[in-house]
C-alpha atoms as a PDB file:
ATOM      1  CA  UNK A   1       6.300 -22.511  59.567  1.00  0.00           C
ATOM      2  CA  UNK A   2       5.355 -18.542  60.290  1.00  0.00           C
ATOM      3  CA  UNK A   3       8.446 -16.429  59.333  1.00  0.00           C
ATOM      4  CA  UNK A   4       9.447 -14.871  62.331  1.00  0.00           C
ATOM      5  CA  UNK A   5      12.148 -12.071  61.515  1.00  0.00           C
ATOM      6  CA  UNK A   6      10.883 -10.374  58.511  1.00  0.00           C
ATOM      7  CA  UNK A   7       7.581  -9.624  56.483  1.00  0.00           C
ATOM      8  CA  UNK A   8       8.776 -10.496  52.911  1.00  0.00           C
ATOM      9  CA  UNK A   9       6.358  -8.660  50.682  1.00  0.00           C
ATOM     10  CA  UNK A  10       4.348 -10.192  47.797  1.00  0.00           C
ATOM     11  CA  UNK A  11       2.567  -9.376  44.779  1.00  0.00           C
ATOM     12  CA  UNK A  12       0.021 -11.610  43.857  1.00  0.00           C
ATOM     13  CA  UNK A  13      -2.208 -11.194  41.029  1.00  0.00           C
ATOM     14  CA  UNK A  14      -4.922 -14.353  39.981  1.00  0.00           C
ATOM     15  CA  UNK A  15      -8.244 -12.573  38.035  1.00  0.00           C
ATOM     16  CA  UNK A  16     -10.287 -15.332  39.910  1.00  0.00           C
ATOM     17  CA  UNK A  17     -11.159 -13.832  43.023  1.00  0.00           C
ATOM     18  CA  UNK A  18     -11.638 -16.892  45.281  1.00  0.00           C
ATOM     19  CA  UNK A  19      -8.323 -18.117  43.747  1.00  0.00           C
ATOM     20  CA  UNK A  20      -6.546 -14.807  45.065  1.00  0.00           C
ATOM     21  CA  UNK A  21      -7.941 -14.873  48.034  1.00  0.00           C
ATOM     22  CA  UNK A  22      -7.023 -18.480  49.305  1.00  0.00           C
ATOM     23  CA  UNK A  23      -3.612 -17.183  48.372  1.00  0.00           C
ATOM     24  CA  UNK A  24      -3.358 -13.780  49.887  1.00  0.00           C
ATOM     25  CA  UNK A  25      -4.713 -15.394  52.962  1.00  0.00           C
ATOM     26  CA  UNK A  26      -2.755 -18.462  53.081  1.00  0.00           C
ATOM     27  CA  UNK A  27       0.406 -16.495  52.930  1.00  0.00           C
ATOM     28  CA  UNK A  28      -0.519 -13.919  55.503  1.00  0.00           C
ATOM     29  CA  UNK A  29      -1.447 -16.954  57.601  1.00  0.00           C
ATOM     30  CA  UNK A  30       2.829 -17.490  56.868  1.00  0.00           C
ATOM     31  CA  UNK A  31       3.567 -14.088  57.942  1.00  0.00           C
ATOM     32  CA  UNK A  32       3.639 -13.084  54.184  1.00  0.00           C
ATOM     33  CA  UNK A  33       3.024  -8.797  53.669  1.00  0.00           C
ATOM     34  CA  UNK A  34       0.314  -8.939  50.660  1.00  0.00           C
ATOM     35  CA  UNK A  35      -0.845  -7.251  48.071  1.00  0.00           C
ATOM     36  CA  UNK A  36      -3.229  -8.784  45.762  1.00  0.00           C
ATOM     37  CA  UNK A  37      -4.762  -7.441  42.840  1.00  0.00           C
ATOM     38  CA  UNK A  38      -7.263  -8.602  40.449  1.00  0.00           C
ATOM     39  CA  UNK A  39      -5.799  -7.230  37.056  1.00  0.00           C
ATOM     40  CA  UNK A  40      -2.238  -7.543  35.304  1.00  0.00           C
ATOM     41  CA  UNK A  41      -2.387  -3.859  34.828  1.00  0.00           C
ATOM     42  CA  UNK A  42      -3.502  -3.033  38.341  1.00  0.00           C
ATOM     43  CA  UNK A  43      -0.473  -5.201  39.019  1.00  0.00           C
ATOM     44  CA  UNK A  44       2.214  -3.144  37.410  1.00  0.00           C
ATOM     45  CA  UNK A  45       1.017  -0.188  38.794  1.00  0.00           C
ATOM     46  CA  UNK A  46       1.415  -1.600  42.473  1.00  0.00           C
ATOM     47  CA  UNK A  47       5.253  -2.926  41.315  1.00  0.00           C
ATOM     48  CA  UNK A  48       5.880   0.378  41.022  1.00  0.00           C
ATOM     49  CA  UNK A  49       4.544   1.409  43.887  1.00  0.00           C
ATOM     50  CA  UNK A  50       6.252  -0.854  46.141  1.00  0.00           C
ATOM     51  CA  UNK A  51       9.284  -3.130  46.631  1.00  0.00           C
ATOM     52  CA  UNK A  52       8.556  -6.348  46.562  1.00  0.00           C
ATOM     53  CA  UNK A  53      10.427  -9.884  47.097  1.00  0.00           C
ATOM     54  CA  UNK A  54       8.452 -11.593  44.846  1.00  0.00           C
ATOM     55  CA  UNK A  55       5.582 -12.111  42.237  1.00  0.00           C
ATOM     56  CA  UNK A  56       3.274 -14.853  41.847  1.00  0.00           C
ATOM     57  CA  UNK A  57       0.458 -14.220  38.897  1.00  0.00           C
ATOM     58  CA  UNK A  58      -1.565 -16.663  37.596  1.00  0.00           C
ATOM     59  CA  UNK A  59      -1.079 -17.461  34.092  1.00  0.00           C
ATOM     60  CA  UNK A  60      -3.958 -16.780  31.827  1.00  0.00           C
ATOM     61  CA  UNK A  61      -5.866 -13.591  31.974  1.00  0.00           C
ATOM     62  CA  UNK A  62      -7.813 -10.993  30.500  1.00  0.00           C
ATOM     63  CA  UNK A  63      -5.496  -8.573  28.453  1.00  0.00           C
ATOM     64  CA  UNK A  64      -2.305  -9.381  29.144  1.00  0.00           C
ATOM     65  CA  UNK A  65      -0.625 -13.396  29.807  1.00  0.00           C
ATOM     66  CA  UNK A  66       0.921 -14.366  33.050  1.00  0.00           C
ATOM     67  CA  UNK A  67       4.002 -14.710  30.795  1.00  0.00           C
ATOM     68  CA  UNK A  68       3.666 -11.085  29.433  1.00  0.00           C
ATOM     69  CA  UNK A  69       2.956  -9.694  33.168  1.00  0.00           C
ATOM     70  CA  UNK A  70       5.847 -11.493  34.263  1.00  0.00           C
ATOM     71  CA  UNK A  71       7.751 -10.221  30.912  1.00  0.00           C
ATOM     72  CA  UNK A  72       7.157  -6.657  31.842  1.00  0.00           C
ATOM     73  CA  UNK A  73       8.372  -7.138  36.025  1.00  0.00           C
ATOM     74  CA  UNK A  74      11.257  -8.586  34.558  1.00  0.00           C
ATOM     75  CA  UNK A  75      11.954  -5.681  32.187  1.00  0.00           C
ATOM     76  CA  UNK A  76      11.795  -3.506  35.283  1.00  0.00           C
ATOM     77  CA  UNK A  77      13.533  -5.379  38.161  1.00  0.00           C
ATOM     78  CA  UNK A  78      15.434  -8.146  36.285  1.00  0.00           C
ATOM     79  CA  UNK A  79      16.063  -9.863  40.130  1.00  0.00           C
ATOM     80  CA  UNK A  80      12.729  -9.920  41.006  1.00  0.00           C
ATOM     81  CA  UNK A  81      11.276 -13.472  41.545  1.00  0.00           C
ATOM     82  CA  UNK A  82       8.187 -14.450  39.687  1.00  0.00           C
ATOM     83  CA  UNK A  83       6.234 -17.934  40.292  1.00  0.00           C
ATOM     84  CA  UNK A  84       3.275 -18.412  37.943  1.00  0.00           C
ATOM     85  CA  UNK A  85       0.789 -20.187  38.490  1.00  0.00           C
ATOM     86  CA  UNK A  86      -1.304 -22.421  36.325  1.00  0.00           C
ATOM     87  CA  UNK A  87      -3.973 -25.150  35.875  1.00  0.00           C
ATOM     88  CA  UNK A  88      -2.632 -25.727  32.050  1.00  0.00           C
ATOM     89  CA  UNK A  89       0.241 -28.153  31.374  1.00  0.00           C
ATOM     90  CA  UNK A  90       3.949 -26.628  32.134  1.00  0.00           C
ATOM     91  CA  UNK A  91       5.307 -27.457  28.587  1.00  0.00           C
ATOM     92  CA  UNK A  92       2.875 -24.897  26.840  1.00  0.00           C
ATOM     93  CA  UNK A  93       4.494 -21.966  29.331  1.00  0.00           C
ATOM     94  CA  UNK A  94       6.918 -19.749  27.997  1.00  0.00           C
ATOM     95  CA  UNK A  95       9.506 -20.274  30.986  1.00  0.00           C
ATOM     96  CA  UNK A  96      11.608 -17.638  30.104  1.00  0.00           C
ATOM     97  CA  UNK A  97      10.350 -14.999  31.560  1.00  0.00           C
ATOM     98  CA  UNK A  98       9.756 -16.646  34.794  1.00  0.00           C
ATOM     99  CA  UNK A  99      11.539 -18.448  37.664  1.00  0.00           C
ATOM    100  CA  UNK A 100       9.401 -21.420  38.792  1.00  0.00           C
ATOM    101  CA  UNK A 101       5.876 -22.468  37.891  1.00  0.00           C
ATOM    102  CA  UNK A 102       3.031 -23.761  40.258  1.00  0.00           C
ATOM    103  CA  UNK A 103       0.691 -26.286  38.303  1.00  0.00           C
ATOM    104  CA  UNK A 104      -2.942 -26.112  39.478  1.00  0.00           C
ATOM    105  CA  UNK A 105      -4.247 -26.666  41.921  1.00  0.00           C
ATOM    106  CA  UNK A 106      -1.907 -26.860  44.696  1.00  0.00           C
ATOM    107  CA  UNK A 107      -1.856 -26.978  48.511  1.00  0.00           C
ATOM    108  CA  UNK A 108      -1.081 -24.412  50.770  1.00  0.00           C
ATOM    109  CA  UNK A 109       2.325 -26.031  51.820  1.00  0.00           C
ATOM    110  CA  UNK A 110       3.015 -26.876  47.944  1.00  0.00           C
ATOM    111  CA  UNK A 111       2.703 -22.814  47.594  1.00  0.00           C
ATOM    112  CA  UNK A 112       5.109 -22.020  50.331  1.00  0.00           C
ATOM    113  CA  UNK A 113       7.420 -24.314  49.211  1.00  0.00           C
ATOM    114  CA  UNK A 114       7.886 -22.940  45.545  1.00  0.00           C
ATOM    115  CA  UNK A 115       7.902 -19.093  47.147  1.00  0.00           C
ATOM    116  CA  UNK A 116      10.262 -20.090  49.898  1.00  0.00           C
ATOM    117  CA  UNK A 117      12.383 -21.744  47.289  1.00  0.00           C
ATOM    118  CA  UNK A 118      12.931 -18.467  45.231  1.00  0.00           C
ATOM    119  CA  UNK A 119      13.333 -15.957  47.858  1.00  0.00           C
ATOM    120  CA  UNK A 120      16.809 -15.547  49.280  1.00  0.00           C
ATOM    121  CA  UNK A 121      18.011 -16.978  52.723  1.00  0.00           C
ATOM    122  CA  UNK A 122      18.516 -13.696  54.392  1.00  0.00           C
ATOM    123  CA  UNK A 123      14.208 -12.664  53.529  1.00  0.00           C
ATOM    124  CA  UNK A 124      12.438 -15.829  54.224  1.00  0.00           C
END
């Protein structure tokens, strides 16, 4: 279901390109405000750039862990929600530093769910 009231924002950050593009696009499709980047550094910079309702990175990358990305939002906005995202098995993730995790692959309406589920009633 389209949100209809609001345009929660979104980081999104996957170093796969077709990966964070089925993404950015399936949550536009939900009336989702984007912004996708292909880098954990790239990332940061845009979290500091912009306010944003929630993160969802993918969990293994080049240079810096879905875990450590989500480490360092955390550090910086403590009530920001991060999903990660993953195709390896949940009990090797260090779920600490994040607030739900999305095994690979999912479905479009599995990836709404688990962002709608961490974003509060008054932004979805």
């Amino acid at each position: 279901m389209p949100l209809k009231n609001s345009r929660p924002a979104i980081l999104v950050v996957d170093d796969e390109p077709v990966i964070l593009h089925l993404i950015t696009t399936s949550l536009e499709g939900e009336g989702f405000a984007v912004t996708s980047v292909l880098d954990p550094a790239a990332g940061l910079r845009e979290f500091e750039r912009g306010t944003f309702n929630a993160v969802i990175s993918d969990r293994c990358m080049p240079a810096m862990s879905g875990e450590e990305f989500a480490g360092a939002i955390k550090a910086r906005s403590p009530s920001t929600p991060v999903l990660l995202i993953s195709g390896h098995h949940p009990c090797s993730i260090d779920v600490t530093r994040i607030d739900a995790f999305l095994p690979k692959p999912f479905t479009r309406s599995q990836l709404l769910a688990a962002l709608l589920d961490l974003l509060p009633v008054g932004t979805r």
